[in-house]
Protein backbone atom coordinates (compact mmCIF):
# COMPACT_ATOMS: atom_id res chain seq x y z
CA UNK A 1 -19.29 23.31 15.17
CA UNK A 2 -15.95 22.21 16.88
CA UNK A 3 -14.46 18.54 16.55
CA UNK A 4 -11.81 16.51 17.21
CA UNK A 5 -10.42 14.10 14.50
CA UNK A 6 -10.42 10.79 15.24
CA UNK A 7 -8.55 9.38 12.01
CA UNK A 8 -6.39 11.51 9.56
CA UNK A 9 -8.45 12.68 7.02
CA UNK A 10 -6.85 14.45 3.54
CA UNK A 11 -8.62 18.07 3.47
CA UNK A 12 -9.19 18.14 7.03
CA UNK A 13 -5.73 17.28 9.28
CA UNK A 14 -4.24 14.89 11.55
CA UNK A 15 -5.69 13.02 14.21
CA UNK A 16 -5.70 15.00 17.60
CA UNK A 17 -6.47 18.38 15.73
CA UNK A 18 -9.20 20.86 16.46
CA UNK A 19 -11.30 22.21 13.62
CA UNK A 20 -13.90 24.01 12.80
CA UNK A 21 -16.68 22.61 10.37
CA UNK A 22 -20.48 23.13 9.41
CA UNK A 23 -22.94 21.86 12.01
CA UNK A 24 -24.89 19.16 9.23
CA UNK A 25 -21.32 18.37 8.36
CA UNK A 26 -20.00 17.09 11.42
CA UNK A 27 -23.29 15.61 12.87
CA UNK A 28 -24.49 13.78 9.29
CA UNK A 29 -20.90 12.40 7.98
CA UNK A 30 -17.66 12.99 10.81
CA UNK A 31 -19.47 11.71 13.56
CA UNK A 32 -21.39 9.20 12.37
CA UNK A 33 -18.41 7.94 10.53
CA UNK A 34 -16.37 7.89 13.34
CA UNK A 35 -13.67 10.39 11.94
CA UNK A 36 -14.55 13.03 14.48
CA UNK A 37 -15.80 13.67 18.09
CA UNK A 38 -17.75 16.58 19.33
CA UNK A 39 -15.49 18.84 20.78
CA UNK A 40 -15.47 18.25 24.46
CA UNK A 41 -12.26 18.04 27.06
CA UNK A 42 -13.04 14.43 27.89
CA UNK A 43 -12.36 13.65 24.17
CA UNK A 44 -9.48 14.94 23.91
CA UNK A 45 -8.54 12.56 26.65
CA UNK A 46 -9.65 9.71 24.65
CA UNK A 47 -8.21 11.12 21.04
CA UNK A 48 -4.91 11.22 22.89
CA UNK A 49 -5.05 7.38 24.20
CA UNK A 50 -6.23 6.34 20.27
CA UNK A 51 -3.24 8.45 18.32
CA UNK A 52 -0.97 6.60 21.20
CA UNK A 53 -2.45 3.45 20.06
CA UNK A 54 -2.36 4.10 16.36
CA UNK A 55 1.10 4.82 16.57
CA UNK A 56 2.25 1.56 18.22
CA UNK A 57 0.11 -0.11 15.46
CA UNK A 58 2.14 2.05 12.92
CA UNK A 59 5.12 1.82 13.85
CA UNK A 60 4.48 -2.05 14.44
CA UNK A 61 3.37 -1.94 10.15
CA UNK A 62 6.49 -0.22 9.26
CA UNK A 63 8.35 -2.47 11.12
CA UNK A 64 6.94 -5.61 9.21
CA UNK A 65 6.55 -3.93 5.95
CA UNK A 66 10.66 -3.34 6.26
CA UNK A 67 11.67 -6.62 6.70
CA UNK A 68 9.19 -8.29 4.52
CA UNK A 69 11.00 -5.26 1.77
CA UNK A 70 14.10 -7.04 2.49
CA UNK A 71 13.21 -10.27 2.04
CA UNK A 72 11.88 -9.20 -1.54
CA UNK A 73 14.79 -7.22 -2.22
CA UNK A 74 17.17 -10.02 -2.10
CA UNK A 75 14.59 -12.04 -4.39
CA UNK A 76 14.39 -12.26 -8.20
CA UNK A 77 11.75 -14.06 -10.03
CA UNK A 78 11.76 -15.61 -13.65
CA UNK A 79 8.58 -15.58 -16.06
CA UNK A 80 8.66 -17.83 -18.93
CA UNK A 81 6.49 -16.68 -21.57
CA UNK A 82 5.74 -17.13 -24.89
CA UNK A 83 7.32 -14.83 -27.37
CA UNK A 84 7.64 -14.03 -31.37
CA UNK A 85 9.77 -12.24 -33.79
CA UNK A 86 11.99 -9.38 -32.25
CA UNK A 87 11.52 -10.42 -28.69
CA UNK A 88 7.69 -9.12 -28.41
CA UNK A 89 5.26 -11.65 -26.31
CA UNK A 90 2.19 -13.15 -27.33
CA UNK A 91 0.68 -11.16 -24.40
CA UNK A 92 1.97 -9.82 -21.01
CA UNK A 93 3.34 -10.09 -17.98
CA UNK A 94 0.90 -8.35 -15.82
CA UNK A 95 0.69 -7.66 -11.86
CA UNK A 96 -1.19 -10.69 -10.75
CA UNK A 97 1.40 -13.24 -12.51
CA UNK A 98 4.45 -11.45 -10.89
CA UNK A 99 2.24 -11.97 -7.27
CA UNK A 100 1.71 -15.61 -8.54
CA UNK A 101 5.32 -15.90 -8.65
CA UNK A 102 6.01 -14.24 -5.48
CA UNK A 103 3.71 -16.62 -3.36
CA UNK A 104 5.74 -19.72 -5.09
CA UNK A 105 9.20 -18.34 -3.45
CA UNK A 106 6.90 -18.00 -0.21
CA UNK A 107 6.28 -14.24 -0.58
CA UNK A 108 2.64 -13.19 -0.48
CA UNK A 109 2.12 -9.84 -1.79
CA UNK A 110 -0.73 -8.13 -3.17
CA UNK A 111 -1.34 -7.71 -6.76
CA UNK A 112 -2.24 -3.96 -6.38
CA UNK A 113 0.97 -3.43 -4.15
CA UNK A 114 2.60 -3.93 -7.85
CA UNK A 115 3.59 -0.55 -9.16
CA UNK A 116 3.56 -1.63 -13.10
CA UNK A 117 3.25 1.52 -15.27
CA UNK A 118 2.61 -0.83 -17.85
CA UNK A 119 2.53 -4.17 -18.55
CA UNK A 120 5.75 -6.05 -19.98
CA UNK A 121 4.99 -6.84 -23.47
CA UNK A 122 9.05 -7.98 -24.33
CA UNK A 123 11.97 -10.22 -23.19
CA UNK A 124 14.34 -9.28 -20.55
CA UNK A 125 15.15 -7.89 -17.06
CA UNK A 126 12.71 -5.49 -15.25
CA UNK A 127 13.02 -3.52 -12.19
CA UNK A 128 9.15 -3.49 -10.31
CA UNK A 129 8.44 -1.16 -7.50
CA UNK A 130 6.88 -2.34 -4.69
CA UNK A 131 4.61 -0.63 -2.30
CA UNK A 132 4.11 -2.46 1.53
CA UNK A 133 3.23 0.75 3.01
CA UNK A 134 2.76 4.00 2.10
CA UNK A 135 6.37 4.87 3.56
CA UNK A 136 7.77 1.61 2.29
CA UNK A 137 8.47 1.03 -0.91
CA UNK A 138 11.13 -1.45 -2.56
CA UNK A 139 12.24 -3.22 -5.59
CA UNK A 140 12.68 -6.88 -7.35
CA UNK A 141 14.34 -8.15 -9.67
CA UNK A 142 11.78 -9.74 -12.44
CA UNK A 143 13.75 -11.45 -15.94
CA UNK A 144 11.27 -12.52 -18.40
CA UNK A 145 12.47 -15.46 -20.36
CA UNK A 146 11.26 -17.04 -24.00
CA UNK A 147 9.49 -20.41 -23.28
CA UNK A 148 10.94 -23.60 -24.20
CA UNK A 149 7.46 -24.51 -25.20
């Protein structure tokens, strides 16, 4: 059976594209899903009018995801936490307390937009990635500091 996809989908292509797939395929999961139409000239009017849309709204992300990457960029955030012998913390500095910080400096991010490989178990000055958008990606500053506590 021939449809149209209404949404990219990985393993299957771009919106706008005409494929071919199995019959139960498209009429139990595409269609019902709303990923594809049936292939038919008046949806390909209507595919056309949605990718227009989606790429305004894209576009329109991208735009917003860039200046909010700017805005972090010329931010840097400091942690105090707790730490022993040798520099080592009782603990970590994870995702969600970096976000925590963030939203104090008026920055509201996220926790999973975070790229920590791992978290920061020791004193000192870490680059974080991260991810707005899937084509934006930036960087902040984070210093974790011994506690006066």
């Amino acid at each position: 059976m021939k449809v149209i996809l209404r949404k990219n989908h990985e393993g299957l292509g771009d919106i706008g594209k005409v494929i071919e797939v199995r019959d139960g395929y498209a009429r139990n999961y595409l269609i019902p899903q709303k990923i594809a139409y049936p292939y038919a000239p008046g949806y390909l009017k209507m595919v056309e009018n949605e990718k227009r849309a989606y790429e305004v709204k894209l576009n329109r992300e991208i735009k917003d995801a860039q200046t909010l990457a700017e805005k972090i960029a010329s931010t840097s955030i400091i942690i105090e936490a707790q730490a022993g012998e040798e520099d080592k913390l009782f603990g970590s500095v994870t995702s969600q307390m970096i976000a925590e910080k963030l939203l104090e400096n008026g920055i509201e991010i996220d926790r999973r937009k975070i790229m920590l490989d791992d978290p920061i178990k020791a004193l000192g000055t870490y680059k974080v990635q991260i991810r707005l958008h899937q084509q934006v990606v930036t960087e902040i500053n984070v210093s974790v500091v011994k506690s006066t506590q």
